[in-house]
N, C-alpha and C. Protein backbone atom coordinates (compact mmCIF):
# COMPACT_ATOMS: atom_id res chain seq x y z
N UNK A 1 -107.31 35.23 52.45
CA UNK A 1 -108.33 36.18 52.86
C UNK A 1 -109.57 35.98 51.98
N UNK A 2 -110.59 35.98 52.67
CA UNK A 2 -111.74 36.17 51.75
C UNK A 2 -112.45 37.38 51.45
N UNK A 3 -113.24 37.75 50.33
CA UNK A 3 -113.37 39.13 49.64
C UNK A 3 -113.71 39.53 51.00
N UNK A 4 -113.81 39.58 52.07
CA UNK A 4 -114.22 40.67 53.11
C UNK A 4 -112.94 41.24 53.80
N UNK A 5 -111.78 40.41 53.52
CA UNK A 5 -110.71 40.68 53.88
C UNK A 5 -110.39 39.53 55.38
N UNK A 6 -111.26 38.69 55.76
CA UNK A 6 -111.03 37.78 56.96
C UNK A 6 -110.20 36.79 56.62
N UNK A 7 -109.37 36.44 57.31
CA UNK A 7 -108.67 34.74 57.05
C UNK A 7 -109.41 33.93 56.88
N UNK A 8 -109.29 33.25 56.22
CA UNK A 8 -110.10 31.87 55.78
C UNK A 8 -109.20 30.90 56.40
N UNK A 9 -109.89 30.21 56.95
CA UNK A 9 -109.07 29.25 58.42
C UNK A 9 -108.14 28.46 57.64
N UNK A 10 -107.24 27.68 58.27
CA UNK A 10 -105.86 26.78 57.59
C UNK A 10 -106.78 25.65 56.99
N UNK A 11 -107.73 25.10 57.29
CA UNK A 11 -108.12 24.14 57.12
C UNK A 11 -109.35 24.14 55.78
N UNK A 12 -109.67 25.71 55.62
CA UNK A 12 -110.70 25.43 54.64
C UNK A 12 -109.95 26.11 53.16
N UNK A 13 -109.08 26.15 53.55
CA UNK A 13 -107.72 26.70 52.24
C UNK A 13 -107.46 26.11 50.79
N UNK A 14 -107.61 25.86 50.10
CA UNK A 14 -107.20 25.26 49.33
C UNK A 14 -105.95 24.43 48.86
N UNK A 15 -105.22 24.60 49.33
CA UNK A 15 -103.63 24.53 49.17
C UNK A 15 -103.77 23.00 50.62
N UNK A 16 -104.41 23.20 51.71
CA UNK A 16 -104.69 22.71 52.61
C UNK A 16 -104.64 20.89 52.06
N UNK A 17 -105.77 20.99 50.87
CA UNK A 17 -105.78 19.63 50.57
C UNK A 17 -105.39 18.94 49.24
N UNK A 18 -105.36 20.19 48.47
CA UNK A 18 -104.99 20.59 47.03
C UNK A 18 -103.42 20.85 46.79
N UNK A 19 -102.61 19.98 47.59
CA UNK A 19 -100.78 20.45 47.64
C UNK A 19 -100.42 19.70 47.39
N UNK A 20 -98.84 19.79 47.47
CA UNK A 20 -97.82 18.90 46.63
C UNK A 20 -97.57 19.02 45.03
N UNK A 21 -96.75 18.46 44.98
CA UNK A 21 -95.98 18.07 43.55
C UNK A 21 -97.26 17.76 42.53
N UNK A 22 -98.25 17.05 42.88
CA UNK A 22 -98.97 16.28 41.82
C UNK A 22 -100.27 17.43 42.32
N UNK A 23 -100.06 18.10 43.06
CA UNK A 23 -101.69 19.22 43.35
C UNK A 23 -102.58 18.33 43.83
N UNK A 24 -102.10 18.05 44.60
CA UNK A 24 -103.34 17.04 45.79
C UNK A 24 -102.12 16.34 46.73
N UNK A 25 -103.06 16.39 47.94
CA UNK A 25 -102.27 15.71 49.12
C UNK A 25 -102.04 13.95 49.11
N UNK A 26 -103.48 13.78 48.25
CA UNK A 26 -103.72 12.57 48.28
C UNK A 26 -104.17 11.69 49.74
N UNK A 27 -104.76 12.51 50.45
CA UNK A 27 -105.32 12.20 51.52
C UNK A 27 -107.16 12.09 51.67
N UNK A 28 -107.58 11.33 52.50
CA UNK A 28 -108.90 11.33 51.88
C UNK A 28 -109.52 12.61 53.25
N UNK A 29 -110.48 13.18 52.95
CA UNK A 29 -111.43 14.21 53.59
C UNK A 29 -113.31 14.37 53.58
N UNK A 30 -113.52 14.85 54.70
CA UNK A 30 -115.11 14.97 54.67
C UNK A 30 -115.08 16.25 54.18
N UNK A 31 -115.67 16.69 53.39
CA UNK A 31 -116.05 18.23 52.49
C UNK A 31 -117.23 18.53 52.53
N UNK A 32 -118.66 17.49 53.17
CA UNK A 32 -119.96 18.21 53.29
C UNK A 32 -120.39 17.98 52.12
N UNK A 33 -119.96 17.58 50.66
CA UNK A 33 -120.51 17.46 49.78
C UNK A 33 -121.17 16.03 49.23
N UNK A 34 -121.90 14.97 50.08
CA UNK A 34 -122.40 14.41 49.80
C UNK A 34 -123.92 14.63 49.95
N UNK A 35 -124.33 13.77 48.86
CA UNK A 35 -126.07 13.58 48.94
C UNK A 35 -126.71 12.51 49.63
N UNK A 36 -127.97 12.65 49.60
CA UNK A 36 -128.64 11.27 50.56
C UNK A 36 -128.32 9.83 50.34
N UNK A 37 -128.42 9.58 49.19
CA UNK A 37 -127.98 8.80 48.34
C UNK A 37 -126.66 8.54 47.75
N UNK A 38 -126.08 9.07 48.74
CA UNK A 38 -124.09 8.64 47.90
C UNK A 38 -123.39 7.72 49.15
N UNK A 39 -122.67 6.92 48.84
CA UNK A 39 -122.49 5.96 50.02
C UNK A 39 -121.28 7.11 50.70
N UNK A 40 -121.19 6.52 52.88
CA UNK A 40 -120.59 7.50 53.05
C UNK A 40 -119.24 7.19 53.20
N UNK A 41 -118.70 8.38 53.45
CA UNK A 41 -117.18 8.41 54.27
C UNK A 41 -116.40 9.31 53.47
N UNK A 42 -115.35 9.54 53.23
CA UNK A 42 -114.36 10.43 52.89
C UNK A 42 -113.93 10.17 51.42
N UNK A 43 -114.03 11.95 50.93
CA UNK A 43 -113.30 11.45 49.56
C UNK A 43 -111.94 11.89 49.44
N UNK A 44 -111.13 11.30 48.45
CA UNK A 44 -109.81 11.99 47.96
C UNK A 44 -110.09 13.01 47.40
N UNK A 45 -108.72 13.72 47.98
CA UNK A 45 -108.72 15.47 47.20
C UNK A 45 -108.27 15.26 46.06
N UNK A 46 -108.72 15.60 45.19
CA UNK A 46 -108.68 15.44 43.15
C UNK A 46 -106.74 16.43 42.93
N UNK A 47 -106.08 16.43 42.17
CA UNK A 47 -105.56 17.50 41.59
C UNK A 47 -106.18 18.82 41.19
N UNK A 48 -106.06 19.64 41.47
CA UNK A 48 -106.30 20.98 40.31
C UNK A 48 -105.53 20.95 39.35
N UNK A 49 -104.86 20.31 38.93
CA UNK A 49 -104.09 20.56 37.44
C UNK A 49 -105.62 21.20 36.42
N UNK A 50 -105.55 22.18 36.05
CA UNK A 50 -106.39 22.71 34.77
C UNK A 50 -107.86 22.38 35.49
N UNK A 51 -107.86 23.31 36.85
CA UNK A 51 -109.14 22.81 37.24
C UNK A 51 -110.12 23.67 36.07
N UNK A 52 -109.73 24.36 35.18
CA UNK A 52 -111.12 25.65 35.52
C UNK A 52 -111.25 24.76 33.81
N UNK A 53 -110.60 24.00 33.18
CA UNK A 53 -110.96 22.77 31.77
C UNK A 53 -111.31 22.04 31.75
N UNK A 54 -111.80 21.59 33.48
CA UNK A 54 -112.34 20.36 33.76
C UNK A 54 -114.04 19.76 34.10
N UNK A 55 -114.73 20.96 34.09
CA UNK A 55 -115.85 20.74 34.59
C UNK A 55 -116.72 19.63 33.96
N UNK A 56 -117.45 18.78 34.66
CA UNK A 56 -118.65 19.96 36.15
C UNK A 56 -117.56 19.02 37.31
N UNK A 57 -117.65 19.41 38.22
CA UNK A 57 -116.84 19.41 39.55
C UNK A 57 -117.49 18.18 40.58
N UNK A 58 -116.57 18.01 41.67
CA UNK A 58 -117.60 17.45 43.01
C UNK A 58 -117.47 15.89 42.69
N UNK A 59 -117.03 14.90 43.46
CA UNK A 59 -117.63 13.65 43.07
C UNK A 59 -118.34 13.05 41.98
N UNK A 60 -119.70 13.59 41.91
CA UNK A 60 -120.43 13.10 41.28
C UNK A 60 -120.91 13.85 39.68
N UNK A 61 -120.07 15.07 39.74
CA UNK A 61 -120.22 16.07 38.57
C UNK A 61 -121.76 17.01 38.80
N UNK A 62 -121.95 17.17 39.84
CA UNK A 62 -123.07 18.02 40.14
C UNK A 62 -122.63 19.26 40.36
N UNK A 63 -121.63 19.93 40.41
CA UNK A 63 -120.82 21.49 40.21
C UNK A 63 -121.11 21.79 39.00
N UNK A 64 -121.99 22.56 38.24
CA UNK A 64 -121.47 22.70 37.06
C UNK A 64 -120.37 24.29 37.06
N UNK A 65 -120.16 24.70 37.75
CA UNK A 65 -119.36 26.12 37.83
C UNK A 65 -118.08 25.69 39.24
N UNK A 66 -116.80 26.11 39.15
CA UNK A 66 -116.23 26.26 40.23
C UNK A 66 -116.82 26.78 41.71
N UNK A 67 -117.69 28.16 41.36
CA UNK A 67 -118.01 29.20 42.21
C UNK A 67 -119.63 28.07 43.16
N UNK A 68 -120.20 27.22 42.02
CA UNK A 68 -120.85 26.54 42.89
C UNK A 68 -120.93 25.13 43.89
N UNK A 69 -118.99 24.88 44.12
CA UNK A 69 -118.94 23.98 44.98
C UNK A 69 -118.58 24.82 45.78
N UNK A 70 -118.46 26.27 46.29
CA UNK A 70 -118.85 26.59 47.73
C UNK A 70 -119.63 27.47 48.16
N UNK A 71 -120.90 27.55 46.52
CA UNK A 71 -121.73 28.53 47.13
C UNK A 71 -123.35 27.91 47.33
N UNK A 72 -123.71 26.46 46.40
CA UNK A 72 -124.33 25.39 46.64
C UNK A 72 -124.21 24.38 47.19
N UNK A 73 -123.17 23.74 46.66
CA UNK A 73 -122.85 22.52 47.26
C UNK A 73 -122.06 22.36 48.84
N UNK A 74 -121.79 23.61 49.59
CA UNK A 74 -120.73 23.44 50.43
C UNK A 74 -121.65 24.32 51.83
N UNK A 75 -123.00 23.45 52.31
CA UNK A 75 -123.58 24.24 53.24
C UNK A 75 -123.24 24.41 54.93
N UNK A 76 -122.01 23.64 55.17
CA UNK A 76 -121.43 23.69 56.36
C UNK A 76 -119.98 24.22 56.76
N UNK A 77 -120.05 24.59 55.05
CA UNK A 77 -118.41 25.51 55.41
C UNK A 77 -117.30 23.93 55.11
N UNK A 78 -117.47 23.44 55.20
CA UNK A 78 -116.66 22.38 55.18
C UNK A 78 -115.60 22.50 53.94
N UNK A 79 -115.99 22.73 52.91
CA UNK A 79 -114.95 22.44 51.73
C UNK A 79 -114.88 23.97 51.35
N UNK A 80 -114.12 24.62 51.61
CA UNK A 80 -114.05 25.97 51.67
C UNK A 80 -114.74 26.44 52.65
N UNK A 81 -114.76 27.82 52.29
CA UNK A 81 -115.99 29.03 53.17
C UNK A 81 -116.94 29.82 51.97
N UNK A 82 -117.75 29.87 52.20
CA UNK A 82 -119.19 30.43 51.42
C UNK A 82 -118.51 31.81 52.27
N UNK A 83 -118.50 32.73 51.55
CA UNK A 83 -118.33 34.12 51.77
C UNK A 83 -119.32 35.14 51.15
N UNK A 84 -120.64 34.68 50.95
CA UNK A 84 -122.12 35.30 49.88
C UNK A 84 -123.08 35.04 51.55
């Protein structure tokens, strides 16, 4: 649920791509978080092991906060849901 209390769809879940034994599916995905300049196609879902010791986030380390890979970086809903 997101703070409004709505389901947050199966697909923008966390657990969705972030699962298994090792905390990642190990499957690759489009998340919306590329720039003009980043070559394209799909990235692998990372582990969360000790996400919140790991920063800055995202491919390229342009997250510097958890809260801003889906409240900057994530403008199509794609890698989560922006709920702001």
């Amino acid at each position: 649920m997101d703070k409004f209390g709505k389901p947050v769809t199966e697909y923008n879940r966390c657990v969705y791509c972030h699962s298994g034994p090792k905390g990642t599916s190990q499957k690759m995905f489009e998340v919306g978080t590329h720039k003009p300049l980043d070559n394209p196609g799909l990235l692998k879902a990372p582990p969360l092991t000790n996400i919140a010791l790991t920063a800055p986030y995202l491919h390229d380390g342009s997250a510097r906060t958890l809260e801003e890979i889906w409240t900057v970086y994530n403008p199509d809903d794609k890698h989560g849901e922006r709920t702001t």
